[in-house]
N, C-alpha and C. Protein backbone atom coordinates (compact mmCIF):
# COMPACT_ATOMS: atom_id res chain seq x y z
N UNK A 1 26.93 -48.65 74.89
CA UNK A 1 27.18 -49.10 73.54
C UNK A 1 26.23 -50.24 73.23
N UNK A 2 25.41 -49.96 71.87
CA UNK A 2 25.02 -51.42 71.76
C UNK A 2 25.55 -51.84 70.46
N UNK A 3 25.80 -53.62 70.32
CA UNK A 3 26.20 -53.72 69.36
C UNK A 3 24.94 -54.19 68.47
N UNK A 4 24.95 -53.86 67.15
CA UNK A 4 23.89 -53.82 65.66
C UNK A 4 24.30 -54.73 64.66
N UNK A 5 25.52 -55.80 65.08
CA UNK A 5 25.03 -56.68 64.12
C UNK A 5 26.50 -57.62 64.95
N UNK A 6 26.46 -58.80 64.36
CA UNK A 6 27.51 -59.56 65.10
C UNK A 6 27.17 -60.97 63.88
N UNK A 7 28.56 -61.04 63.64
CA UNK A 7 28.83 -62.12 62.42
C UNK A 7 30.16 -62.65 62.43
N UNK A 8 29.81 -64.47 62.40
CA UNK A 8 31.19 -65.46 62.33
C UNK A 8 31.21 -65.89 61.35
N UNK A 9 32.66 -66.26 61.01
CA UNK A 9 33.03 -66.78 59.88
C UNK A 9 33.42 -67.48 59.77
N UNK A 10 33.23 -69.01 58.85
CA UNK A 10 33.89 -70.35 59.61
C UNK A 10 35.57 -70.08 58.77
N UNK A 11 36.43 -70.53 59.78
CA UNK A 11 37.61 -70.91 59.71
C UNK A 11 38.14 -71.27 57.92
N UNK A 12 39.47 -70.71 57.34
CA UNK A 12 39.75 -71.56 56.44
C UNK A 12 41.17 -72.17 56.33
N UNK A 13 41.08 -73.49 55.57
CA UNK A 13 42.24 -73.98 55.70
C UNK A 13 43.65 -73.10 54.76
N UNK A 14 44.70 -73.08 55.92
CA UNK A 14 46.05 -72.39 55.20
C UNK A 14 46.29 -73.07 53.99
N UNK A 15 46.90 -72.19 52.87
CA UNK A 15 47.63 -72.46 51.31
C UNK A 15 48.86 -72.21 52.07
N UNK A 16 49.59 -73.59 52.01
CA UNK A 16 51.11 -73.43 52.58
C UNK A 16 51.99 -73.52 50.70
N UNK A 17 53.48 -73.05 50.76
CA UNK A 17 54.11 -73.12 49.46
C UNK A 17 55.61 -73.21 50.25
N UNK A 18 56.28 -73.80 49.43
CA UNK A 18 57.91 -73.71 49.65
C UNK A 18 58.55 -72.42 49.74
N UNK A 19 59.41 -72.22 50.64
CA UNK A 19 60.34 -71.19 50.85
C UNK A 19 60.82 -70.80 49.52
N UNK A 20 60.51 -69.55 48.90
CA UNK A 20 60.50 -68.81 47.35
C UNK A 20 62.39 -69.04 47.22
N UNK A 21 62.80 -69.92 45.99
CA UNK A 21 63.94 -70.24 45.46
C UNK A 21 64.67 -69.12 45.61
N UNK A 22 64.66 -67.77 45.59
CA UNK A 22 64.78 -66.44 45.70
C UNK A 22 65.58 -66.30 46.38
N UNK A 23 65.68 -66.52 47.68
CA UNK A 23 65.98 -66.38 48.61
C UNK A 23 67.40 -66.72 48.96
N UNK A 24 68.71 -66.86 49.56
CA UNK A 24 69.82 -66.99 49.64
C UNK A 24 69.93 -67.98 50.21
N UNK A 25 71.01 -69.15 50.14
CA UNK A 25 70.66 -70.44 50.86
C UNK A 25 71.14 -70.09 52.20
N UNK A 26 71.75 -68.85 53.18
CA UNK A 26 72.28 -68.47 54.21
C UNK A 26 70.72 -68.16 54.40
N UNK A 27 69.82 -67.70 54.29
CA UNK A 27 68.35 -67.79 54.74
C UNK A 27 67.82 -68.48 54.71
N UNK A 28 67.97 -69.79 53.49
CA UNK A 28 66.56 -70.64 53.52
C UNK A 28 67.58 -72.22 54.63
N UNK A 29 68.31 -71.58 54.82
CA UNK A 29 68.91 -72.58 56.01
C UNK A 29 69.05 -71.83 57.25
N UNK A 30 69.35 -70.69 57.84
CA UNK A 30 68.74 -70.25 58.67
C UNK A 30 67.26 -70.07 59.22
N UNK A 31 66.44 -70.59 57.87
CA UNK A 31 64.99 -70.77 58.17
C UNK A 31 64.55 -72.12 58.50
N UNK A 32 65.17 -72.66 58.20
CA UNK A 32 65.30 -74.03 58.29
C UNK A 32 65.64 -74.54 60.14
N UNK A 33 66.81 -73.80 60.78
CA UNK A 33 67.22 -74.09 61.73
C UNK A 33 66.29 -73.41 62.82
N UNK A 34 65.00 -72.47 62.45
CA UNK A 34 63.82 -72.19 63.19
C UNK A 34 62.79 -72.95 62.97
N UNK A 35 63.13 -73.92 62.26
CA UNK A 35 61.94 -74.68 62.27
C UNK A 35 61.09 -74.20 61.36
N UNK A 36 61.51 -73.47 60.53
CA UNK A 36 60.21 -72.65 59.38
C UNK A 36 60.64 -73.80 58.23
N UNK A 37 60.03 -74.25 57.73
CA UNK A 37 60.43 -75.28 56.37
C UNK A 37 58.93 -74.96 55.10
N UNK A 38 57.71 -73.97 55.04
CA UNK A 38 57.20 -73.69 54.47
C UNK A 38 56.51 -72.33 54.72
N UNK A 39 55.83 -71.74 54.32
CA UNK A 39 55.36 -70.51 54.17
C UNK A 39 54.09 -70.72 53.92
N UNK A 40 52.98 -69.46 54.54
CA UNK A 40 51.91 -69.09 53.80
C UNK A 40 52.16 -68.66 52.67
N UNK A 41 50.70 -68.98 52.12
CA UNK A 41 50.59 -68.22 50.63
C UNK A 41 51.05 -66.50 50.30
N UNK A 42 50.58 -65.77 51.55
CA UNK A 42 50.91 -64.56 51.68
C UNK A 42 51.95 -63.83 51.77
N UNK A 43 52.70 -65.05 53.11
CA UNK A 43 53.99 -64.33 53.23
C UNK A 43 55.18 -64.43 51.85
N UNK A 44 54.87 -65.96 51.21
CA UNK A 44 56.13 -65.58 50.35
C UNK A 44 55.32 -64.68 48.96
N UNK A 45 54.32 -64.59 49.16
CA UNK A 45 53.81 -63.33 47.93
C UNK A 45 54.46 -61.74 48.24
N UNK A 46 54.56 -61.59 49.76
CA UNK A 46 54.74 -60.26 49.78
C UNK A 46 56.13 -60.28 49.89
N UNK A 47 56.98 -61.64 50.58
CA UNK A 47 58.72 -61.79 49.94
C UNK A 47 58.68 -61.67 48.71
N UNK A 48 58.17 -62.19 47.94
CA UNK A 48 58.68 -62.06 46.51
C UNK A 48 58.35 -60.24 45.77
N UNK A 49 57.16 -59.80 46.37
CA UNK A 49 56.90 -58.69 45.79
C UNK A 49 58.13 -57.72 46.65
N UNK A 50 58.63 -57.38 48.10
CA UNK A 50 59.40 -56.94 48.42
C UNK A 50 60.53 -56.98 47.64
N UNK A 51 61.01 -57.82 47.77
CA UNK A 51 62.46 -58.51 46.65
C UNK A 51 62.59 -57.73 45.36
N UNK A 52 61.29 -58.07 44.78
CA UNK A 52 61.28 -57.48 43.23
C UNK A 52 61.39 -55.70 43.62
N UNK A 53 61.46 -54.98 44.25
CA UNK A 53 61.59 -53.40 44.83
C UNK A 53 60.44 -52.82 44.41
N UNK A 54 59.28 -53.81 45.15
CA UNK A 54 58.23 -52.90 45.16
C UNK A 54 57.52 -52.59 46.65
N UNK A 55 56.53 -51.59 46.80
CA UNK A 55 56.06 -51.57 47.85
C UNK A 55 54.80 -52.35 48.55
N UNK A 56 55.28 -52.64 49.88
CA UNK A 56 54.29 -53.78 50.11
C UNK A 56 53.40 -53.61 51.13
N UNK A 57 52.21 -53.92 51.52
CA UNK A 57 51.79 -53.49 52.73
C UNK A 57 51.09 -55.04 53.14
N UNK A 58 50.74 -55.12 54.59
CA UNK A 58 50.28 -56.83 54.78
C UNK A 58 48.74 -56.55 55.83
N UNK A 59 47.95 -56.75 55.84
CA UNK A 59 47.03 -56.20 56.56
C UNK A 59 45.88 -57.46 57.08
N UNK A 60 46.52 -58.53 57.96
CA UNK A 60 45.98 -59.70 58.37
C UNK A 60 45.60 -59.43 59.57
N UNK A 61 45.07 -60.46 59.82
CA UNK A 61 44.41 -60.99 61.29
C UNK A 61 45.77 -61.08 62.51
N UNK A 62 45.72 -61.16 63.50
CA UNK A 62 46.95 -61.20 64.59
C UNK A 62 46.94 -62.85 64.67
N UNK A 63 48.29 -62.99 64.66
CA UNK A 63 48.84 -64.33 64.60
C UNK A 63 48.62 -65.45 63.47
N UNK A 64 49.19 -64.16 62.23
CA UNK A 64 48.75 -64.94 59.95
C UNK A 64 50.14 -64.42 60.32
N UNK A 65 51.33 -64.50 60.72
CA UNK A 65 52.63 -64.41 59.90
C UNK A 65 52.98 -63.23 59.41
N UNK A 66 52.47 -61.71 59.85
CA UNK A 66 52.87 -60.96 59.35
C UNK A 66 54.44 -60.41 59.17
N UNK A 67 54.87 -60.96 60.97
CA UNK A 67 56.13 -60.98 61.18
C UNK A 67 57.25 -61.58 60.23
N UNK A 68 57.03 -62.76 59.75
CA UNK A 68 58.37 -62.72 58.21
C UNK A 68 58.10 -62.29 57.56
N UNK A 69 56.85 -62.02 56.78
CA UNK A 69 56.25 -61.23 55.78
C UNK A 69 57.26 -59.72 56.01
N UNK A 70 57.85 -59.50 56.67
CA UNK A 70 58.66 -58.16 56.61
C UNK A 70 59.84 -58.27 56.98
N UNK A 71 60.14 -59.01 58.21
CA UNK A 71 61.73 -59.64 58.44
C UNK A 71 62.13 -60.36 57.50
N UNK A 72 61.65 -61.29 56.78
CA UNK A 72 62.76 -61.88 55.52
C UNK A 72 63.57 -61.65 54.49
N UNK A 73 61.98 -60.46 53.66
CA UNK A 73 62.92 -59.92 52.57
C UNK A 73 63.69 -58.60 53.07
N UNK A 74 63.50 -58.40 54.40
CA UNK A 74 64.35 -56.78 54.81
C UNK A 74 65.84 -57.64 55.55
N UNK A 75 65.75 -58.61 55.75
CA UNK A 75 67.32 -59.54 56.10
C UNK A 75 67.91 -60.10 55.07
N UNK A 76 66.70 -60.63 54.27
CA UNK A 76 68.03 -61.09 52.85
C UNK A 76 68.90 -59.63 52.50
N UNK A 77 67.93 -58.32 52.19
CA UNK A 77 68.46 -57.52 51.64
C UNK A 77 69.65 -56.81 52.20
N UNK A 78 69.13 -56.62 53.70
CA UNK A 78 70.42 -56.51 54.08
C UNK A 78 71.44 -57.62 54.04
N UNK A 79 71.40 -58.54 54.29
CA UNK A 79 72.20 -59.94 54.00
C UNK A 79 73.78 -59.74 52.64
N UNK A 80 72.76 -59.50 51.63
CA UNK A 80 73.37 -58.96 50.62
C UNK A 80 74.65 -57.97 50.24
N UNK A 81 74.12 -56.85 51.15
CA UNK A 81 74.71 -55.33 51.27
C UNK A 81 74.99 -55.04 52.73
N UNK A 82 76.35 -55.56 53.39
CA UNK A 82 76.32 -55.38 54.70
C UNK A 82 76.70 -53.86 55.01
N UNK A 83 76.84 -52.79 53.95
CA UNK A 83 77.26 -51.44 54.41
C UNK A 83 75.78 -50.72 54.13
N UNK A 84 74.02 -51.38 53.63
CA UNK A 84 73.24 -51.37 53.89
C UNK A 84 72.48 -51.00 55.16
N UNK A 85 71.47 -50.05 55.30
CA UNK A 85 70.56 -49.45 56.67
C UNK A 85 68.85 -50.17 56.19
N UNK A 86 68.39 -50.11 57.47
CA UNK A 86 67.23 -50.53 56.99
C UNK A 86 66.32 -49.81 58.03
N UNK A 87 65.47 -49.09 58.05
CA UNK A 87 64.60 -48.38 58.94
C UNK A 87 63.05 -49.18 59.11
N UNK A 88 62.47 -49.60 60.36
CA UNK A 88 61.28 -50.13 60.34
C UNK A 88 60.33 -49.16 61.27
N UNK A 89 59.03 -49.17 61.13
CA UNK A 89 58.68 -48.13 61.45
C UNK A 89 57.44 -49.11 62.02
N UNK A 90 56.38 -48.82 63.31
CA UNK A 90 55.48 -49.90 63.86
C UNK A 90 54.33 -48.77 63.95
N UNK A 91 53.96 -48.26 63.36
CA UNK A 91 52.15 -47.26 64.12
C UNK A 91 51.53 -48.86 64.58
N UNK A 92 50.32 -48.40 65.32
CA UNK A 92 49.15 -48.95 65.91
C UNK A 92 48.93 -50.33 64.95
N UNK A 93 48.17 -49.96 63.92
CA UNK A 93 47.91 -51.17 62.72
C UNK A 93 48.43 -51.36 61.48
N UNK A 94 49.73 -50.56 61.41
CA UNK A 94 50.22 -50.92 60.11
C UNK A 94 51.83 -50.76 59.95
N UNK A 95 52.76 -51.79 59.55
CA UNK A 95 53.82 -51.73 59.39
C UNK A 95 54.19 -51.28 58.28
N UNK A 96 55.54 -50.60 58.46
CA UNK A 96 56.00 -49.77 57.07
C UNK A 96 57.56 -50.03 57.34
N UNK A 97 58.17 -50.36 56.06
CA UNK A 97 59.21 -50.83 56.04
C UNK A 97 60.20 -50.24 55.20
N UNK A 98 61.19 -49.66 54.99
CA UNK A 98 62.03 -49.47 54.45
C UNK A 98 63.63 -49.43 53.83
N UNK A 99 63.64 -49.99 53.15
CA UNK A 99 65.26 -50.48 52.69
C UNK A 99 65.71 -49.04 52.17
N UNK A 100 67.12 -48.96 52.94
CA UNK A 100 68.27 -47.75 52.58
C UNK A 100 69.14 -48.34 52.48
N UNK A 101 69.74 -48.40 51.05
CA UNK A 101 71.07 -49.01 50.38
C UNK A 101 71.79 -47.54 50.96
N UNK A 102 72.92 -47.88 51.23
CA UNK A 102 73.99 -46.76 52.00
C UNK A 102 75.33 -47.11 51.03
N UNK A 103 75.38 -46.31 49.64
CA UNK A 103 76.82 -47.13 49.05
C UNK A 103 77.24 -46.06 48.74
């Protein structure tokens, strides 16, 4: 193998934002008691777009937070609706998530 081109990119600083008002205070105090007290810019963009019932996809670097970016708004929702299912699905590079209201 040879490699044909090789390029760095300098570092940028995180856009942190407050835990999205949205959210149930049984989460934003359970987030609280992990020590989470702010968010990337990303993750509460794709909470808030989840929330609103749309579809979301997150496609970062390993170790940007993708992990709440999909556990938050799929626990509030269930949170909400405890006779609620929720199916998560892991391929190779891309998470897919799905909320099943069961009523």
């Amino acid at each position: 193998m040879q490699i044909a081109h090789v390029e760095v990119f300098d570092s940028r600083k995180p856009i942190y934002v407050q835990i999205p008002n949205v959210l149930s205070d049984n989460m934003k105090s359970s987030s609280k008691c992990l020590g989470i007290t702010k968010l990337y810019s990303h993750q509460a963009e794709s909470i808030l777009t989840f929330l609103s019932g749309k579809n979301v996809e997150v496609a970062t670097m390993t170790s940007s937070g993708k992990s709440l970016c999909y556990n938050v708004p799929l626990l509030e929702a269930l949170s909400q609706d405890l006779s609620s299912r929720a199916l998560s699905l892991f391929p190779t590079k891309v998470h897919w998530i799905s909320y099943l209201s069961m009523r």
